[in-house]
PDB file of N, CA and C in Angstrom:
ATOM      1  N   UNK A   1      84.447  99.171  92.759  1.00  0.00           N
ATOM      2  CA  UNK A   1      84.852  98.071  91.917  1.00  0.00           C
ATOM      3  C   UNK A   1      83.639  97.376  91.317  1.00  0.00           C
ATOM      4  N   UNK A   2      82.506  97.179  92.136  1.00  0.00           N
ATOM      5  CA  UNK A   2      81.296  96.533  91.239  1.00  0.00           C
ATOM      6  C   UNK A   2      80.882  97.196  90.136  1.00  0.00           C
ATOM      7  N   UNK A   3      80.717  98.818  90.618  1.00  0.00           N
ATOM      8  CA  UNK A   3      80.413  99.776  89.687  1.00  0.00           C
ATOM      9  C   UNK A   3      81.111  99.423  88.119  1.00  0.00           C
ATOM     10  N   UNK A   4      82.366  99.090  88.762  1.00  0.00           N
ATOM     11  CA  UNK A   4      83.353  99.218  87.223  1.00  0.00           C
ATOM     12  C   UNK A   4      83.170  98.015  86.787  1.00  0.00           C
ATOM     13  N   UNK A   5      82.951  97.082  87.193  1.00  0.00           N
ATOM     14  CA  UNK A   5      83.119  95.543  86.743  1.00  0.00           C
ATOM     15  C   UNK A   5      81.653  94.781  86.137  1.00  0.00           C
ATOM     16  N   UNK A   6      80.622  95.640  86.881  1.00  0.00           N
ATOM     17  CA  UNK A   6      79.694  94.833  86.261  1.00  0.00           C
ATOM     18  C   UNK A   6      78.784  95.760  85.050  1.00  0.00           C
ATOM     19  N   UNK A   7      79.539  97.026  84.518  1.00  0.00           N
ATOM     20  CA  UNK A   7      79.544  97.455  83.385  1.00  0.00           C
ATOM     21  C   UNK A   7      80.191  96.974  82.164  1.00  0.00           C
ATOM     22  N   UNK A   8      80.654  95.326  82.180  1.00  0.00           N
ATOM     23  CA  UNK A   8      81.444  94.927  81.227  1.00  0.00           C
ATOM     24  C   UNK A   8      80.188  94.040  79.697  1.00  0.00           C
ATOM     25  N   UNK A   9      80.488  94.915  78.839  1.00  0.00           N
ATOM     26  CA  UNK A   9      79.942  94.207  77.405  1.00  0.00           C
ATOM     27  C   UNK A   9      80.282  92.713  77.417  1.00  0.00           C
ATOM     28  N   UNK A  10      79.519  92.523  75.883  1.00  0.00           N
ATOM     29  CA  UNK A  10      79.729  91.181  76.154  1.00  0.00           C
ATOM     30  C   UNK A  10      81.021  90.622  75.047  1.00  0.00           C
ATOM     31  N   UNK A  11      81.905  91.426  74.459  1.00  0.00           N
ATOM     32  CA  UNK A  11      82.956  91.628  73.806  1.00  0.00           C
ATOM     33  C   UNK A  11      83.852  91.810  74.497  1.00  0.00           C
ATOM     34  N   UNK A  12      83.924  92.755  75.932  1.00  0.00           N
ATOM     35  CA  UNK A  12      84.913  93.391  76.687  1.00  0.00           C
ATOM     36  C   UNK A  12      85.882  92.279  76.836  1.00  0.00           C
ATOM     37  N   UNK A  13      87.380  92.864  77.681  1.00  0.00           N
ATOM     38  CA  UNK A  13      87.993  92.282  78.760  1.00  0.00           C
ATOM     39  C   UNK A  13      88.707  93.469  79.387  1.00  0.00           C
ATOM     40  N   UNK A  14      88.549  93.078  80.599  1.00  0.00           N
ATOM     41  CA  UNK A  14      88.504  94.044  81.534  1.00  0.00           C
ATOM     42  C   UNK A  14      89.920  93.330  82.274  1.00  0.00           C
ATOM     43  N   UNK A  15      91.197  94.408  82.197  1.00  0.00           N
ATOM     44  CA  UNK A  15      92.580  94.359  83.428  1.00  0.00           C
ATOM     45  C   UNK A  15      92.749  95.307  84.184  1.00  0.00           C
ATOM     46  N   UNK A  16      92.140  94.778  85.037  1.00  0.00           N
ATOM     47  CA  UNK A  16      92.265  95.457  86.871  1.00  0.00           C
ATOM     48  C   UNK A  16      93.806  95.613  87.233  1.00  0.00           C
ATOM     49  N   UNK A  17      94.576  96.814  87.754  1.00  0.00           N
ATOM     50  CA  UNK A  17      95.690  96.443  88.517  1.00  0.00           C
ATOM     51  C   UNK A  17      95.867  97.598  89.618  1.00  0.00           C
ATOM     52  N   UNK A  18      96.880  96.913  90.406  1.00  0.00           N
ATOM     53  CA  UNK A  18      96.541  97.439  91.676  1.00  0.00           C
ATOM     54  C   UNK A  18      97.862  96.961  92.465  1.00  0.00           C
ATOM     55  N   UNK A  19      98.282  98.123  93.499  1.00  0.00           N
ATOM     56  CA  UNK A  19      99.210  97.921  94.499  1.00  0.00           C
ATOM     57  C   UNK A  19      98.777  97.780  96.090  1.00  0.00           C
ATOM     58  N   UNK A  20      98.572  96.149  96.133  1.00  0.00           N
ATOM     59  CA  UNK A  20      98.219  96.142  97.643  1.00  0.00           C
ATOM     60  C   UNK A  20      98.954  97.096  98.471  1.00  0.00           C
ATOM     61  N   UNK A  21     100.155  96.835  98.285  1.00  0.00           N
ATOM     62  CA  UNK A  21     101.186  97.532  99.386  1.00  0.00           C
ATOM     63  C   UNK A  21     101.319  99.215  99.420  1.00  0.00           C
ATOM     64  N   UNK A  22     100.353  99.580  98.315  1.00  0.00           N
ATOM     65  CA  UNK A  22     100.163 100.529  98.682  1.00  0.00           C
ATOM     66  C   UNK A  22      98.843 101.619  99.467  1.00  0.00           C
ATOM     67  N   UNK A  23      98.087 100.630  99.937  1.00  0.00           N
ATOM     68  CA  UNK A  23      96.508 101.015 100.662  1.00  0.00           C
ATOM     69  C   UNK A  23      96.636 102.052 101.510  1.00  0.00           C
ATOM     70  N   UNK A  24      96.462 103.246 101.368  1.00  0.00           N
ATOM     71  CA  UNK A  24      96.226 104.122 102.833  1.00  0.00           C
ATOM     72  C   UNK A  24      95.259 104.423 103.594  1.00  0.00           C
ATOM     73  N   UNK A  25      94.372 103.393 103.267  1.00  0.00           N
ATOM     74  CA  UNK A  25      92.782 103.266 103.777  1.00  0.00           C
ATOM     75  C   UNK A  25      93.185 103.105 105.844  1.00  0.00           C
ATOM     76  N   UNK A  26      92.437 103.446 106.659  1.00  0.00           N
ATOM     77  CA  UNK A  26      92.619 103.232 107.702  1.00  0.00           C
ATOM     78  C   UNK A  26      92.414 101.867 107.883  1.00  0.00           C
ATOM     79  N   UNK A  27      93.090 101.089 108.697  1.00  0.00           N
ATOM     80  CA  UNK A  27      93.361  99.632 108.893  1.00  0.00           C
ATOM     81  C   UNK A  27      91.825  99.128 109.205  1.00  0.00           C
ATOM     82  N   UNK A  28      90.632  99.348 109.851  1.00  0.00           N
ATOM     83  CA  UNK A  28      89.500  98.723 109.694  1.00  0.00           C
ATOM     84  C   UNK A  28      88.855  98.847 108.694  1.00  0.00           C
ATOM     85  N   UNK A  29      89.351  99.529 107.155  1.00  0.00           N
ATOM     86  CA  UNK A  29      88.633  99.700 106.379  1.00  0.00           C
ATOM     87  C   UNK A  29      89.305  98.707 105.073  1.00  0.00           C
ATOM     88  N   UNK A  30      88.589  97.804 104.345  1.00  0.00           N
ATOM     89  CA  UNK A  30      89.042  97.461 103.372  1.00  0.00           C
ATOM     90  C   UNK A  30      88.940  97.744 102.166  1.00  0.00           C
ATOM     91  N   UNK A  31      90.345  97.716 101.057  1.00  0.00           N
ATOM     92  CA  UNK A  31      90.294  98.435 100.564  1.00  0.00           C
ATOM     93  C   UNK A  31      89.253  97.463  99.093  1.00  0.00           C
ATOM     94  N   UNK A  32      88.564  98.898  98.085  1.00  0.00           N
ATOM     95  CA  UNK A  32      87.729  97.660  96.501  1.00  0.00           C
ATOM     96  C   UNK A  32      88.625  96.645  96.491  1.00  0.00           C
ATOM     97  N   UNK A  33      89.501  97.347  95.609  1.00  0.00           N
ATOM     98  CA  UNK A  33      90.538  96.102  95.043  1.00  0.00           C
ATOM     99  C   UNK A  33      90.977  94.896  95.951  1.00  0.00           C
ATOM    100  N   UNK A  34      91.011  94.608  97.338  1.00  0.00           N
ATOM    101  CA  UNK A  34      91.080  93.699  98.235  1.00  0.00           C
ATOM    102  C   UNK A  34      89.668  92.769  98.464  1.00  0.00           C
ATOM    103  N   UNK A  35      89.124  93.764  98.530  1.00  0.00           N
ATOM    104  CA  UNK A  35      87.379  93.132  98.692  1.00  0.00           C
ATOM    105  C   UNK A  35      86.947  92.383  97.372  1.00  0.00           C
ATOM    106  N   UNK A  36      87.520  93.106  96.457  1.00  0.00           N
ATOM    107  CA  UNK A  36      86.841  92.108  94.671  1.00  0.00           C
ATOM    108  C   UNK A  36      88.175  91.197  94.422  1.00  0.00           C
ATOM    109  N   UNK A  37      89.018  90.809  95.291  1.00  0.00           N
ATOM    110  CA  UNK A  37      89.898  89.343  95.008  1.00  0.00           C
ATOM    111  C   UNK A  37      89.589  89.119  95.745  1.00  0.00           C
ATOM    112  N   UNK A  38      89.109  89.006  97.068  1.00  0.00           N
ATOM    113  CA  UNK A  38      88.766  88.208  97.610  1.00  0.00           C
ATOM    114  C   UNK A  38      87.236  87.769  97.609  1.00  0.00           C
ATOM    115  N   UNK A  39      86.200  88.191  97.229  1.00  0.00           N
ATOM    116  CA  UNK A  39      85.050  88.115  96.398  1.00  0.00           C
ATOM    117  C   UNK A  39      85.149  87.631  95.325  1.00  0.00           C
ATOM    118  N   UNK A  40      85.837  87.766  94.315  1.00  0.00           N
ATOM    119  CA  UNK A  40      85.732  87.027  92.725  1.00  0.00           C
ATOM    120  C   UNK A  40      86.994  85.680  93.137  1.00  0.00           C
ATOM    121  N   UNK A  41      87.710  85.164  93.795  1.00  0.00           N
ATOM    122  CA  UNK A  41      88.736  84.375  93.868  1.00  0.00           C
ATOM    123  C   UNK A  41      88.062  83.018  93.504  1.00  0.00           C
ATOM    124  N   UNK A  42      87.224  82.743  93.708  1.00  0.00           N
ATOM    125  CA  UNK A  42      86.631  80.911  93.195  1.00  0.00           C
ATOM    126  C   UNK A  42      86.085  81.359  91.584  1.00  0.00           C
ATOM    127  N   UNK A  43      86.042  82.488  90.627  1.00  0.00           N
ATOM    128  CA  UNK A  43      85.506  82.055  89.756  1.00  0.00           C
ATOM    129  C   UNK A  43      86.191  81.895  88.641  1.00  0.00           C
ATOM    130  N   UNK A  44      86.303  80.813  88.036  1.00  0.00           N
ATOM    131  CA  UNK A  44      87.034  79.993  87.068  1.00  0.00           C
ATOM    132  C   UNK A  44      87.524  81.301  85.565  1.00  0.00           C
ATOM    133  N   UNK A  45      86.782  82.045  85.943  1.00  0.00           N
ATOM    134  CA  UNK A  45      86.727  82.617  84.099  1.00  0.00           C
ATOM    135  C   UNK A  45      87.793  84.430  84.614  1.00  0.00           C
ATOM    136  N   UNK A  46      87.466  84.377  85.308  1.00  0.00           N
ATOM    137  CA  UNK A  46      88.848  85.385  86.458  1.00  0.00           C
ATOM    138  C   UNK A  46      90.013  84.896  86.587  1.00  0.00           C
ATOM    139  N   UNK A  47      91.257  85.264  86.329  1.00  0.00           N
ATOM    140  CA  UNK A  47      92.642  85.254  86.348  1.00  0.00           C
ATOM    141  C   UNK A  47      93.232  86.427  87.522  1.00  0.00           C
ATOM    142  N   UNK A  48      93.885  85.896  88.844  1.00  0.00           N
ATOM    143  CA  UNK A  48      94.512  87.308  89.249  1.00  0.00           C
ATOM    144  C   UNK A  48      95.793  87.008  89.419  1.00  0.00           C
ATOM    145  N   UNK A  49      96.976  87.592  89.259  1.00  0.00           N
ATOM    146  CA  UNK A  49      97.977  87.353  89.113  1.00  0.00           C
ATOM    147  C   UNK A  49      98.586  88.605  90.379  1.00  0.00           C
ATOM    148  N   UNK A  50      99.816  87.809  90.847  1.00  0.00           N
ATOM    149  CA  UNK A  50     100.306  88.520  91.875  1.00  0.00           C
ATOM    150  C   UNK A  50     101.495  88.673  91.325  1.00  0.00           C
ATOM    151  N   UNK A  51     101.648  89.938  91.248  1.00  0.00           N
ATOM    152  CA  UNK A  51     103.495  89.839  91.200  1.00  0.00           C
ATOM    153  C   UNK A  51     104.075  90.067  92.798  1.00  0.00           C
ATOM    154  N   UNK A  52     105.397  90.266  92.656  1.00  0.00           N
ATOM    155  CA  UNK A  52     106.545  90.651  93.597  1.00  0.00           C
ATOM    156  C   UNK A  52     107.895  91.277  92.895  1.00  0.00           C
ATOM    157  N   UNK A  53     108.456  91.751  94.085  1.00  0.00           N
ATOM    158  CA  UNK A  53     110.035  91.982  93.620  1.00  0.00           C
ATOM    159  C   UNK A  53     110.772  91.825  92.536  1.00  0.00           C
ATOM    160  N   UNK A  54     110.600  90.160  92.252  1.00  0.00           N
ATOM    161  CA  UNK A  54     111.267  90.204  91.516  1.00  0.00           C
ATOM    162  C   UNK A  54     110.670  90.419  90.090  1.00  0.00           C
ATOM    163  N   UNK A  55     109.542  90.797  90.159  1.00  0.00           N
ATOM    164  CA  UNK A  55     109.004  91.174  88.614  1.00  0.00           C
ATOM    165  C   UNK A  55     109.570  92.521  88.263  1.00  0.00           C
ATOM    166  N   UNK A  56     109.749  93.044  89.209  1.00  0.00           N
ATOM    167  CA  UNK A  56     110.117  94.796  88.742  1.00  0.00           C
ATOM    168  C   UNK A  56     111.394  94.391  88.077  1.00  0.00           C
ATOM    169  N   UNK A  57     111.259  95.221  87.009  1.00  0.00           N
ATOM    170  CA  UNK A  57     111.891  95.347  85.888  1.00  0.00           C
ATOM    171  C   UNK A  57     113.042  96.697  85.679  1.00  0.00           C
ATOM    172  N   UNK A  58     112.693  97.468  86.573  1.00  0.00           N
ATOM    173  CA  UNK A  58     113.436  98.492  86.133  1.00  0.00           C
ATOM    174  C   UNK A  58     114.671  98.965  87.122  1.00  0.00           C
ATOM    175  N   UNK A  59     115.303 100.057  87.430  1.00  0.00           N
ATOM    176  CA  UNK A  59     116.602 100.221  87.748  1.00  0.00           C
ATOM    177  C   UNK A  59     116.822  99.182  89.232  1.00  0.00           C
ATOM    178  N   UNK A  60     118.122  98.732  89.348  1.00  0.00           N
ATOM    179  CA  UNK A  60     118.172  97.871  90.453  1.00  0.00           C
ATOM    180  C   UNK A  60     117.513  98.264  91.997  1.00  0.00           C
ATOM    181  N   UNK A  61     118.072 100.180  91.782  1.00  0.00           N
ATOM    182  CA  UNK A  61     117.838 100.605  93.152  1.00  0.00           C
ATOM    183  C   UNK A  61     116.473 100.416  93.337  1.00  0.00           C
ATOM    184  N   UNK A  62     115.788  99.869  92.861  1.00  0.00           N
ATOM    185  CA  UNK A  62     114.287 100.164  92.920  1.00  0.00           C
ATOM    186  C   UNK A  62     113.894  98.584  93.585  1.00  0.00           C
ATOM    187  N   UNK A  63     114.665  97.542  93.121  1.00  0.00           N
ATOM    188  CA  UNK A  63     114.304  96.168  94.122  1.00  0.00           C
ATOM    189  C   UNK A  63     114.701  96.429  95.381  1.00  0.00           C
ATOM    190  N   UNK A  64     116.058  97.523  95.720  1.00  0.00           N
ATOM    191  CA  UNK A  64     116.550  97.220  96.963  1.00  0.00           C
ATOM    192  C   UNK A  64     115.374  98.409  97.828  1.00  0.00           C
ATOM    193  N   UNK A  65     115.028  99.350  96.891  1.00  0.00           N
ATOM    194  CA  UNK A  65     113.755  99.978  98.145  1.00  0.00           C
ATOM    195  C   UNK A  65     112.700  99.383  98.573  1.00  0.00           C
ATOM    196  N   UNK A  66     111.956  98.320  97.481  1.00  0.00           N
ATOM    197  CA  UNK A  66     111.123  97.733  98.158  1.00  0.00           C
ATOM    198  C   UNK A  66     111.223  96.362  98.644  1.00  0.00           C
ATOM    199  N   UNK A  67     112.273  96.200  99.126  1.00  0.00           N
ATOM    200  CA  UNK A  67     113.084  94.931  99.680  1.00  0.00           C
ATOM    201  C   UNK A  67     113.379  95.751 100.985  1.00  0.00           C
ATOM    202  N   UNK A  68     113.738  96.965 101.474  1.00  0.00           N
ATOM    203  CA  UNK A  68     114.057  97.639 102.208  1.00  0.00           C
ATOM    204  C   UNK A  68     112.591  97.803 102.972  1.00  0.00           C
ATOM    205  N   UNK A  69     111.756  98.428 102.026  1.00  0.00           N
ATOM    206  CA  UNK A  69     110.305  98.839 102.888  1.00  0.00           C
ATOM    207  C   UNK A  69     109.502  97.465 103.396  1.00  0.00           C
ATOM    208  N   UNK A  70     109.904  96.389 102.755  1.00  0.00           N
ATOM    209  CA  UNK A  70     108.898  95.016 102.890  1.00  0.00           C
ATOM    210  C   UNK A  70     109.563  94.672 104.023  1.00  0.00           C
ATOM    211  N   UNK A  71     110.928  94.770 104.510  1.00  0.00           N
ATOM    212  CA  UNK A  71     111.417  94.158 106.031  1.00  0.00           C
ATOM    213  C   UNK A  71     111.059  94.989 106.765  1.00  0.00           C
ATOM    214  N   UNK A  72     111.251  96.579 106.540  1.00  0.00           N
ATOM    215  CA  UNK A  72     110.583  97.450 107.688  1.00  0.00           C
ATOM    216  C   UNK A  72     108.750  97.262 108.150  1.00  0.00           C
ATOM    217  N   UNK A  73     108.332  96.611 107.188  1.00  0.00           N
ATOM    218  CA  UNK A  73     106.967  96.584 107.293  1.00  0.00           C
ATOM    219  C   UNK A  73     106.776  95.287 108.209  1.00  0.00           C
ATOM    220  N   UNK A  74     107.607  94.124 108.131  1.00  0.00           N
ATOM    221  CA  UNK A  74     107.338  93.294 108.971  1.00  0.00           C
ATOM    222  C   UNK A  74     107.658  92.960 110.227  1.00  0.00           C
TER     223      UNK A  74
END
């Protein structure tokens, strides 16, 4: 993630996205994309936006699977 991020012009804008819930990194390992929000989170000129559930947009069955996998996960 530094690699990619601190190659930015001075014209650029750069949109990162990413599925926490989907990390298969082994649990002591963290994953870029976790490490650079929580590293870039105080700086004012950075926007990170979280969705959920209910942003998904597309066929219904698709809220009830990951409404299904988010209770099995907890």
């Amino acid at each position: 993630m530094k690699m990619f991020l601190t190659r930015m012009g001075m014209t650029a804008k750069f949109v990162v996205t990413g599925d926490m819930s989907q990390i298969d990194l082994p649990r002591h390992q963290k994953s870029g994309l976790a490490f650079a929000l929580d590293v870039l989170k105080e700086i004012d000129d950075i926007s990170i936006i979280r969705l959920n559930q209910n942003d998904v947009i597309r066929h219904q069955l698709v809220k009830k699977i990951i409404d299904a996998f988010d209770k099995a996960e907890q």
